[in-house]
C-alpha atoms as a PDB file:
ATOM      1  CA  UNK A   1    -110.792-142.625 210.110  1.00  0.00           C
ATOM      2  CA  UNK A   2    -114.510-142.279 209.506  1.00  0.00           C
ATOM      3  CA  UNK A   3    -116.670-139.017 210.039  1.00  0.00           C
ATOM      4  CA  UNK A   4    -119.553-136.861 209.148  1.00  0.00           C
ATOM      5  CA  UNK A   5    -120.785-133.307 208.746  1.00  0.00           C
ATOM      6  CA  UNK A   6    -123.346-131.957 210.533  1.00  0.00           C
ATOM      7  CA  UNK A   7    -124.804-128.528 210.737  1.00  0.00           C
ATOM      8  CA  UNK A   8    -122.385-126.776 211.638  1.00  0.00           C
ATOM      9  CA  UNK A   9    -119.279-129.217 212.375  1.00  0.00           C
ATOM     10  CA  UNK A  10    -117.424-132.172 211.278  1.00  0.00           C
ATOM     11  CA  UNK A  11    -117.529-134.802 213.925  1.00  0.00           C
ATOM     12  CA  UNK A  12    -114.276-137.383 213.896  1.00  0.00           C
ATOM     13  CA  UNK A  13    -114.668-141.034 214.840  1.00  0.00           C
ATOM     14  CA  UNK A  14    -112.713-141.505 218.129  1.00  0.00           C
ATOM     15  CA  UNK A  15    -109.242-142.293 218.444  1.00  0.00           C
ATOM     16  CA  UNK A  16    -109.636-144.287 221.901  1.00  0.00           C
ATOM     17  CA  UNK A  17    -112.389-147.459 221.275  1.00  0.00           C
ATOM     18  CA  UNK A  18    -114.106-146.787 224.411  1.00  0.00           C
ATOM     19  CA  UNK A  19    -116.261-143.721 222.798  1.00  0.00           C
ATOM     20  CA  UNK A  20    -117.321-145.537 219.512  1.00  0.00           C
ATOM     21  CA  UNK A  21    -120.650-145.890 221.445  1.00  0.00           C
ATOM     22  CA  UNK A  22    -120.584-141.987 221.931  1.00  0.00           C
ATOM     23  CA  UNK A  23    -119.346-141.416 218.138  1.00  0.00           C
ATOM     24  CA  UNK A  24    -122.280-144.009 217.051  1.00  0.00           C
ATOM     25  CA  UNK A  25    -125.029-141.972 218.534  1.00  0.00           C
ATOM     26  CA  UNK A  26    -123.971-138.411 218.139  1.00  0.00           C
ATOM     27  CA  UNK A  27    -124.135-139.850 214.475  1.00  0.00           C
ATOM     28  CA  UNK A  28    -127.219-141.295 214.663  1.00  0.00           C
ATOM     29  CA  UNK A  29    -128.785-138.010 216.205  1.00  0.00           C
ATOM     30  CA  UNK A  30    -126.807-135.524 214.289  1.00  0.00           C
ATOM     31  CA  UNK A  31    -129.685-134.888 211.628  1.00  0.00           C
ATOM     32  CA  UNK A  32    -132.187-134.232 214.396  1.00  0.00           C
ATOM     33  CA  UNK A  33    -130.500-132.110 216.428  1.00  0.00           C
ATOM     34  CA  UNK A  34    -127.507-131.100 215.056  1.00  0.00           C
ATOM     35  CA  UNK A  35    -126.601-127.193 214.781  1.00  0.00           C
ATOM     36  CA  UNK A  36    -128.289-127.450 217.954  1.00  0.00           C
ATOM     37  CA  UNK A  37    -126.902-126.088 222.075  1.00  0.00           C
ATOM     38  CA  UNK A  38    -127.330-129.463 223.108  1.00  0.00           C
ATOM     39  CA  UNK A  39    -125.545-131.066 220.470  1.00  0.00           C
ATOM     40  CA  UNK A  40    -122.980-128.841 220.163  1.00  0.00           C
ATOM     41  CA  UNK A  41    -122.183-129.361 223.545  1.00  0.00           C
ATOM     42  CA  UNK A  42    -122.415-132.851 223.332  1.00  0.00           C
ATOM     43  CA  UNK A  43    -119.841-132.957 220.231  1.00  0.00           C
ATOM     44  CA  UNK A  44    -117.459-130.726 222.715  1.00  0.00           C
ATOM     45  CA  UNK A  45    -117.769-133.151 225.600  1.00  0.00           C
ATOM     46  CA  UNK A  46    -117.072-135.718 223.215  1.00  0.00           C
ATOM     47  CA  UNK A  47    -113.865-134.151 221.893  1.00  0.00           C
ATOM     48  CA  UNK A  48    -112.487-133.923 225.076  1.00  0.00           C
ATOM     49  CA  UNK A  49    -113.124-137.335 226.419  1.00  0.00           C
ATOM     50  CA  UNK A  50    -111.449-138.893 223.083  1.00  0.00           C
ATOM     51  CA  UNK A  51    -108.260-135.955 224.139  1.00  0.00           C
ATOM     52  CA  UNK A  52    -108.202-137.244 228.022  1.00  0.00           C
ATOM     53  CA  UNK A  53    -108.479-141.080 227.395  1.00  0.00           C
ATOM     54  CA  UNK A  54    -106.005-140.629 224.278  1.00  0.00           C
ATOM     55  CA  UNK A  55    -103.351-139.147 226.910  1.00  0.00           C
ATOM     56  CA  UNK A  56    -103.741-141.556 229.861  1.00  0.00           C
ATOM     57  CA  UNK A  57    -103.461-144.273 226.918  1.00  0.00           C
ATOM     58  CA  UNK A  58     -99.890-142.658 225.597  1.00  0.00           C
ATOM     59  CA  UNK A  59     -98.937-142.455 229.444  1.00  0.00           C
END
């Protein structure tokens, strides 16, 4: 399981394949705006996509 650190969080690659796009450019982006609102609430949204699609998956 990859990951980095950004300002103020450590951001997980996804467990469901569908949001490596997502993972790829919140990591791309992290050193310009990370610590930021925007990409804090990005990382959040995120987080809970990779939680819903990990469920339906299990289901």
């Amino acid at each position: 399981m990859s990951y980095f650190d950004s300002k103020s969080r450590t951001v997980f690659s996804p467990q469901v394949d569908k949001l490596e796009p997502f993972y790829k450019i919140l990591e791309q982006y992290h050193q310009a705006i990370g610590g930021s609102n925007l990409f804090d609430d990005l990382v959040e949204t995120y987080e809970y996509l990779d939680f819903v699609l990990r469920e339906k998956e299990e289901k």
